[in-house]
Protein backbone atom coordinates (compact mmCIF):
# COMPACT_ATOMS: atom_id res chain seq x y z
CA UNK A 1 1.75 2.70 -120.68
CA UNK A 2 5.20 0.53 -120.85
CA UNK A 3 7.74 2.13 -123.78
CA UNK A 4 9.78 -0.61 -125.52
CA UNK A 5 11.63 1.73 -127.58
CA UNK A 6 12.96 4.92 -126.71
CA UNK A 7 15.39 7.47 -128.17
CA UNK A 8 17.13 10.00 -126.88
CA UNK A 9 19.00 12.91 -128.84
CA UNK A 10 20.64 10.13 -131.43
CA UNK A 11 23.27 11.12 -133.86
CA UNK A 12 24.67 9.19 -136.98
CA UNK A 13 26.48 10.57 -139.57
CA UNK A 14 27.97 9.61 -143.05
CA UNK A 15 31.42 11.20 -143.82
CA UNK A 16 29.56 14.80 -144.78
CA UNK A 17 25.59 13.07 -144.60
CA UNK A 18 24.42 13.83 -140.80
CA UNK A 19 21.82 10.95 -141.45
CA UNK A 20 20.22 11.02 -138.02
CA UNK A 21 19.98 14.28 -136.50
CA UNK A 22 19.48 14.89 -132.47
CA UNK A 23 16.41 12.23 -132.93
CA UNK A 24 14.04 11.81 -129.94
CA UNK A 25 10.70 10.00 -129.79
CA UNK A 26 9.26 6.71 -128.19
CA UNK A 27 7.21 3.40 -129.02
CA UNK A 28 4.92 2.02 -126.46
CA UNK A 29 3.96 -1.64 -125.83
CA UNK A 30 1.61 -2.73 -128.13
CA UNK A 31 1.41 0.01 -130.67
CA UNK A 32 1.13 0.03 -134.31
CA UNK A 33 3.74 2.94 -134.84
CA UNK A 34 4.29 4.86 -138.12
CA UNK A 35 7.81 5.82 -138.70
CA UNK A 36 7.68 8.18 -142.13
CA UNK A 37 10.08 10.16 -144.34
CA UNK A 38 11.18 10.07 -147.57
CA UNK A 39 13.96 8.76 -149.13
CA UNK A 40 16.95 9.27 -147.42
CA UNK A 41 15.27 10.65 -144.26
CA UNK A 42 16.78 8.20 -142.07
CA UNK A 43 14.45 5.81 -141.23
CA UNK A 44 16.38 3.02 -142.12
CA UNK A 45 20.09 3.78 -140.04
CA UNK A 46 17.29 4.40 -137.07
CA UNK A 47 15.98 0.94 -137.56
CA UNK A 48 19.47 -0.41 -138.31
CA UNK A 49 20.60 1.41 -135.03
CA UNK A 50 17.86 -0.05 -133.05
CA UNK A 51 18.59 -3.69 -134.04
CA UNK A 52 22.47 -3.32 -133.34
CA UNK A 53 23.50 -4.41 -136.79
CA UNK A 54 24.66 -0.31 -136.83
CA UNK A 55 27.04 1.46 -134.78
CA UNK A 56 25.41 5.01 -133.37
CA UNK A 57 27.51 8.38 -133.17
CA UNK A 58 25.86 9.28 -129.91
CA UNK A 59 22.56 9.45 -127.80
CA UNK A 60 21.07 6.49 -126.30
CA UNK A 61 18.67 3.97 -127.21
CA UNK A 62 16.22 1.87 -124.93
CA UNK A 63 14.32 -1.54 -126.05
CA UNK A 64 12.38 -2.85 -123.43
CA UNK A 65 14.76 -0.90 -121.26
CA UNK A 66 17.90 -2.29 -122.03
CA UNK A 67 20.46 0.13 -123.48
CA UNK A 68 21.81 -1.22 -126.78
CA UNK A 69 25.18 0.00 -125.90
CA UNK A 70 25.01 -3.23 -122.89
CA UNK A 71 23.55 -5.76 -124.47
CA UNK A 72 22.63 -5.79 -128.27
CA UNK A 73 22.33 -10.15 -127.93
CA UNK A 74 19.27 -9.54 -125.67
CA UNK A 75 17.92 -7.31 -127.93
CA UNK A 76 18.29 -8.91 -130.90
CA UNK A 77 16.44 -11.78 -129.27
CA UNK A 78 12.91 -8.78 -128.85
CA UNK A 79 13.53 -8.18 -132.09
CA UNK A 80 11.47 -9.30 -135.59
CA UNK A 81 12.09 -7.59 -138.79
CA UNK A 82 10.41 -7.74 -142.01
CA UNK A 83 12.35 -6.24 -144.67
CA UNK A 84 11.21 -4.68 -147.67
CA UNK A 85 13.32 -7.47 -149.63
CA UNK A 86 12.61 -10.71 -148.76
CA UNK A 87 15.85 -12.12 -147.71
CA UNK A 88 14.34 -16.03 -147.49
CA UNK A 89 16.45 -18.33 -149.57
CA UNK A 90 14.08 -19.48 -152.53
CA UNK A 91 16.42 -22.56 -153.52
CA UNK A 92 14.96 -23.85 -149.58
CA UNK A 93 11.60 -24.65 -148.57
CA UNK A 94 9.22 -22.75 -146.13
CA UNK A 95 9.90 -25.59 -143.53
CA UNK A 96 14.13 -25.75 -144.47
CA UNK A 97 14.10 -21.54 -144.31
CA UNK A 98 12.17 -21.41 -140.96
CA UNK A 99 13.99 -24.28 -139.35
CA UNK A 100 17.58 -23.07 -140.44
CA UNK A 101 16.66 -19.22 -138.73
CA UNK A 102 15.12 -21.17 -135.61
CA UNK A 103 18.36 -22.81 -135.23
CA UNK A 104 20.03 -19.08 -134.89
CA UNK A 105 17.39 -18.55 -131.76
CA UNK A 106 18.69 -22.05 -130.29
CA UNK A 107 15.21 -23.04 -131.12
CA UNK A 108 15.02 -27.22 -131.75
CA UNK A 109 13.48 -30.43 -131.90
CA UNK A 110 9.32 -30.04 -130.71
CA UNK A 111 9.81 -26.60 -129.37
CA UNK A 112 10.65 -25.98 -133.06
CA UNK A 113 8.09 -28.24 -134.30
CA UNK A 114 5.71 -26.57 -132.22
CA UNK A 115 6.54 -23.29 -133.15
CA UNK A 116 6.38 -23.84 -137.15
CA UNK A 117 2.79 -25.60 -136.56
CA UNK A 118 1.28 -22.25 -134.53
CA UNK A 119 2.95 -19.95 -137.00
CA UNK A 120 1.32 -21.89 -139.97
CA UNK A 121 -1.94 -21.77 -138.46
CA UNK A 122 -2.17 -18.39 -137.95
CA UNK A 123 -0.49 -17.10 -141.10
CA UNK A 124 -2.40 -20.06 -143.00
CA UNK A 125 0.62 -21.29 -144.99
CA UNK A 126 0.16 -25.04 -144.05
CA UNK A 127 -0.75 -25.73 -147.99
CA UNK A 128 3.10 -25.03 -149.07
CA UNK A 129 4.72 -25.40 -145.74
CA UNK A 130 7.06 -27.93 -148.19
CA UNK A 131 7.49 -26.11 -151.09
CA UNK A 132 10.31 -23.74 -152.08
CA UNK A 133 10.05 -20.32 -151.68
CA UNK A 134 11.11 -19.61 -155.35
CA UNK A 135 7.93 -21.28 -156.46
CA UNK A 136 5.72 -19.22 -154.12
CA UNK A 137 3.51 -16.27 -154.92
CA UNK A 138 4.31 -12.40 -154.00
CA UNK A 139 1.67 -12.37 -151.06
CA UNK A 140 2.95 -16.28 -149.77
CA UNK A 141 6.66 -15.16 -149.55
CA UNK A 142 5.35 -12.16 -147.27
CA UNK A 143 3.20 -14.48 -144.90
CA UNK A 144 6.85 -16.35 -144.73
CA UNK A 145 9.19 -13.43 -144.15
CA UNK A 146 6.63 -12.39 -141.34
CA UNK A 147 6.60 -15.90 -139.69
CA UNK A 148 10.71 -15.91 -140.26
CA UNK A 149 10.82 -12.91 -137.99
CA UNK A 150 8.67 -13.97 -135.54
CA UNK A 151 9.88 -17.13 -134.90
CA UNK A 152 11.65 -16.57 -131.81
CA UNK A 153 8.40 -15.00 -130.16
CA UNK A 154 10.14 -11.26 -130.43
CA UNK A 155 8.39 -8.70 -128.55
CA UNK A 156 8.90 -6.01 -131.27
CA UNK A 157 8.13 -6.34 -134.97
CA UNK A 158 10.00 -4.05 -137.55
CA UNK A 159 7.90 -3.84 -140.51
CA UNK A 160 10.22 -2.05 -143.19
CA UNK A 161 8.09 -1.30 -146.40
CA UNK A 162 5.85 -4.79 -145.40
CA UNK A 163 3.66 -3.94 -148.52
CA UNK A 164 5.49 -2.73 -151.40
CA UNK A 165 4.87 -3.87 -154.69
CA UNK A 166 1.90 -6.09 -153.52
CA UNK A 167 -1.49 -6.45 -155.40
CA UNK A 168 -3.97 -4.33 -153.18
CA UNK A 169 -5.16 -7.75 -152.55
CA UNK A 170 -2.72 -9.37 -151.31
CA UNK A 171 -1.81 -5.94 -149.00
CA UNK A 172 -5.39 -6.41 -147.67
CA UNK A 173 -4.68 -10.04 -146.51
CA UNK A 174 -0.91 -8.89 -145.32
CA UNK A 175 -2.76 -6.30 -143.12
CA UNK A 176 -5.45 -8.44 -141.65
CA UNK A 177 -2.68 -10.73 -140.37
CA UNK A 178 -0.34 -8.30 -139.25
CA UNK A 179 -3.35 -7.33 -136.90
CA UNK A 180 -4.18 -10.57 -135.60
CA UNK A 181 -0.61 -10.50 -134.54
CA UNK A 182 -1.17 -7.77 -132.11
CA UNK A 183 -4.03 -8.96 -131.10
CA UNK A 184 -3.24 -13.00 -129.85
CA UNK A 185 0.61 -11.50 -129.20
CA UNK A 186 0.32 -7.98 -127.96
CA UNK A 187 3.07 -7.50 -130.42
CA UNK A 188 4.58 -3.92 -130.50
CA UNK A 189 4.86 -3.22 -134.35
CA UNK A 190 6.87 -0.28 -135.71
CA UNK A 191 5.89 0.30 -139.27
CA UNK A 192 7.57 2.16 -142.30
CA UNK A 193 5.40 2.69 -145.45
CA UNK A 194 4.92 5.49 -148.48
CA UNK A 195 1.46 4.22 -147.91
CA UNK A 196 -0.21 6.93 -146.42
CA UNK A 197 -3.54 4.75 -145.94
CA UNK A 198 -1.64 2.14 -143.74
CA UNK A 199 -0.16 5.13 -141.94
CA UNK A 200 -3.63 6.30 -141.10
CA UNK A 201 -4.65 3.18 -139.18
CA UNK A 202 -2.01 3.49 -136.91
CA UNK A 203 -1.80 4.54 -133.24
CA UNK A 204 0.97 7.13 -133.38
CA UNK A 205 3.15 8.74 -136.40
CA UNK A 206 6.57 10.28 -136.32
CA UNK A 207 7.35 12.27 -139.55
CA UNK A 208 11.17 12.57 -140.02
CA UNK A 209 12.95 15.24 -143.12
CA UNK A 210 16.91 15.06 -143.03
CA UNK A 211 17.27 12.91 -140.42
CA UNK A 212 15.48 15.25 -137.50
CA UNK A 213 11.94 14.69 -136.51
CA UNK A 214 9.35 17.22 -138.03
CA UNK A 215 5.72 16.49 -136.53
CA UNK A 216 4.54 13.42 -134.69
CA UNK A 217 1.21 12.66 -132.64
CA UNK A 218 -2.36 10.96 -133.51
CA UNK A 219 -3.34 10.91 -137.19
CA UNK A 220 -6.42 12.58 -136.09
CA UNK A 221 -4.00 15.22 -134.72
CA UNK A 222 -1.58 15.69 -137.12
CA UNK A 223 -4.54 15.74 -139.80
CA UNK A 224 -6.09 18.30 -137.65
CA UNK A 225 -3.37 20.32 -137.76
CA UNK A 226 -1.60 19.84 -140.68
CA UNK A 227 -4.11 19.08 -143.54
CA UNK A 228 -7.51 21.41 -144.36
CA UNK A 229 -11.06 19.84 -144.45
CA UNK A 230 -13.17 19.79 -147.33
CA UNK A 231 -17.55 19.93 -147.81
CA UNK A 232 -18.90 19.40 -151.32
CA UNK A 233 -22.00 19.72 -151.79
CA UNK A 234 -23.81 18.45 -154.76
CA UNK A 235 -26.60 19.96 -157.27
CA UNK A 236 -26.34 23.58 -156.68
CA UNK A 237 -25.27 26.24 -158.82
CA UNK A 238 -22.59 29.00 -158.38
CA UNK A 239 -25.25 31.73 -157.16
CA UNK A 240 -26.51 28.81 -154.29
CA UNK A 241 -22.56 28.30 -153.63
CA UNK A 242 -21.79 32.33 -152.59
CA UNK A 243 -24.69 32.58 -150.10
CA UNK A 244 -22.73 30.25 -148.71
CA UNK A 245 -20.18 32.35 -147.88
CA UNK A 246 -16.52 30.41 -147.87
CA UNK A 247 -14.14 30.26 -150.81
CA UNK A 248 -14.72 26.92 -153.62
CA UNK A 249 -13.96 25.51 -156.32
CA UNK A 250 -16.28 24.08 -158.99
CA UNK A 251 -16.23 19.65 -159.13
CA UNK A 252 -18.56 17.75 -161.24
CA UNK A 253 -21.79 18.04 -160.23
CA UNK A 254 -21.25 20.90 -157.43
CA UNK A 255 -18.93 22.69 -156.07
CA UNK A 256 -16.25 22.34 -153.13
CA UNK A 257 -15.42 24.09 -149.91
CA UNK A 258 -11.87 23.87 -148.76
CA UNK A 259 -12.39 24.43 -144.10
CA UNK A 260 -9.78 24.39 -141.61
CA UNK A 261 -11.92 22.15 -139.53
CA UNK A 262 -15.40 20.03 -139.62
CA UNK A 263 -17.00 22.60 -136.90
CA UNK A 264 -17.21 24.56 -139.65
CA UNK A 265 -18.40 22.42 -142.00
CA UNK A 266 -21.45 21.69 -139.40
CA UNK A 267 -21.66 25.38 -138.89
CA UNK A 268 -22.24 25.97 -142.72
CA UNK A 269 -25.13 22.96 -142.42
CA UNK A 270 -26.72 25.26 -139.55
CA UNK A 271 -27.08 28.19 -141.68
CA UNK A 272 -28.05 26.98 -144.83
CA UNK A 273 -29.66 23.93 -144.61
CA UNK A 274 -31.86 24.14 -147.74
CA UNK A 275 -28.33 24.24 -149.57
CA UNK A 276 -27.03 20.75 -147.84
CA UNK A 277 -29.44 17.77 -149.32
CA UNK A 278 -26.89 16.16 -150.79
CA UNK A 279 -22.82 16.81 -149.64
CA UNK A 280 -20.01 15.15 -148.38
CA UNK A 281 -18.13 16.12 -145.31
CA UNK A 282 -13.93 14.71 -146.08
CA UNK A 283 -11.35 14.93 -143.13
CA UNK A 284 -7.45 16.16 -144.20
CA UNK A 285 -5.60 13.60 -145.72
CA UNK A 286 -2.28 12.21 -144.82
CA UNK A 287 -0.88 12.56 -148.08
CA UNK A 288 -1.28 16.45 -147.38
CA UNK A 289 0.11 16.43 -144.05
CA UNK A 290 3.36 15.00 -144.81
CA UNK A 291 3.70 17.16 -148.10
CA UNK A 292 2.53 20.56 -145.62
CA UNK A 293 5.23 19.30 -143.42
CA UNK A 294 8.33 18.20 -145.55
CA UNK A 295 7.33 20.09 -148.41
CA UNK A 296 7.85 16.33 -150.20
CA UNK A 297 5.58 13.71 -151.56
CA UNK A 298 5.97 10.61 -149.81
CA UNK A 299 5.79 8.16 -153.21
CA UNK A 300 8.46 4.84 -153.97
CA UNK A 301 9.90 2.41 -151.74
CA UNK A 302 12.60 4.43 -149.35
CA UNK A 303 15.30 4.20 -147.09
């Protein structure tokens, strides 16, 4: 599998704040790619430092193996970010805000025309293509921001807090999109979110605390490892629940069985299954890995 993005022992520091912190890990071509940590972590000077708008103390970086240190114009040009404040002017239209950042790519004429028809198919925005931006709804502005940073065709899209303060609604829409994306583009797409259900969906997850990675892998993996399983099993009383043999806690209507893993939740089923007519079986949760990890709740839009 091709890596667009790799890092290699990166430093960055703030007078006394050692914001990035011997950082290693790597994006491959295509992914969906969860970069997580509270505020202050330092997810945002690593996505700064990847997009050469910030100066690195030391280590390398690699996107789509060109080192940033010999060309950060050819990178900028793989490149899309979303950030997690729109920064389209809202005195403009969609058509005046995509044409004026086109013109930054060297992007004119019918290539341009062209490229603001495709992008307004797919992200359905054809309705208010000539409309201003001010006048536009929370989950329109997004589909606009998104087709701002692709508009040069990047091979890499930043997503920086894509979702924040959108109507579950509207984040539903955002995501189905987003997904298409990678789908018609093979469009590498490193994501940052306090969302810990977008997180879940992804292919791969590095968790960063004080600037140095802390856990990464599969979310299947990390929940695995990092998060306990749970059975509850409904309509039994407490006498029913200790033949069972494993420590729980009372719910409504049952009672619950904290596991390290679901082997043992089908092991339980085995022995007892005149117990298990009605239950739930319910993996680890993210939310729980990154607290087990960090110690922290991942909650608020962060940098």
């Amino acid at each position: 599998m091709n890596e667009v993005i790799r890092i290699c022992n990166l430093h960055k520091s703030f007078k006394d704040v050692h914001a990035v912190n011997d950082l290693s890990f790597k994006v491959n071509e295509g992914e969906l790619f969860a970069f997580l940590g509270v505020n202050g972590a330092g997810k945002s000077t690593t996505i700064s430092i990847i997009c050469s708008t910030l100066k690195k103390d030391s280590g390398k970086v690699y996107v789509d193996g060109i080192d940033i240190d010999t060309d950060s114009y050819q990178i900028k040009q793989k490149i899309g970010v979303v950030f997690q404040n729109s920064v389209l002017d809202k005195s403009l239209t969609v058509r005046q805000n995509l044409t004026f950042r086109a013109a930054l790519y060297g992007i004119f004429n019918k290539e341009l025309q062209d490229r603001i028809e495709y992008l307004s198919t797919i992200l359905e925005f054809k309705d208010f293509i000539d409309r201003p931006v001010g006048k536009l709804s929370g989950g329109q502005r997004r589909k606009i921001d998104i087709a701002r940073a692709i508009i040069h065709n990047p091979k890499i899209l930043i997503l920086d807090e894509p979702t924040t303060g959108l109507d579950p609604q509207t984040r539903t829409i955002m995501w189905k999109v987003i997904n298409d994306l990678r789908k018609k583009l093979n469009m590498t797409v490193l994501l940052t979110t306090h969302y810990m259900e977008e997180a879940v969906d992804c292919d791969y997850v590095v968790i960063i605390d004080g600037g140095k990675m802390v856990a990464e892998g599969k979310p299947y993996e990390l929940k695995n490892k990092y998060a306990s399983d749970s059975v509850t099993v409904y309509g039994i009383n407490e006498e029913q629940a200790e033949l069972i043999g494993e420590d729980y806690q009372k719910v409504v209507g049952g009672f619950r069985f904290i596991i390290k893993d679901t082997k043992l939740a089908t092991d339980m089923i085995i022995k007892n299954p005149q117990l298990f007519t009605d239950y739930e079986v319910t993996k680890g949760q993210m939310d729980s890995v990154f607290l087990n990890v960090t110690g922290k709740k991942l909650v608020g839009g962060d940098k």
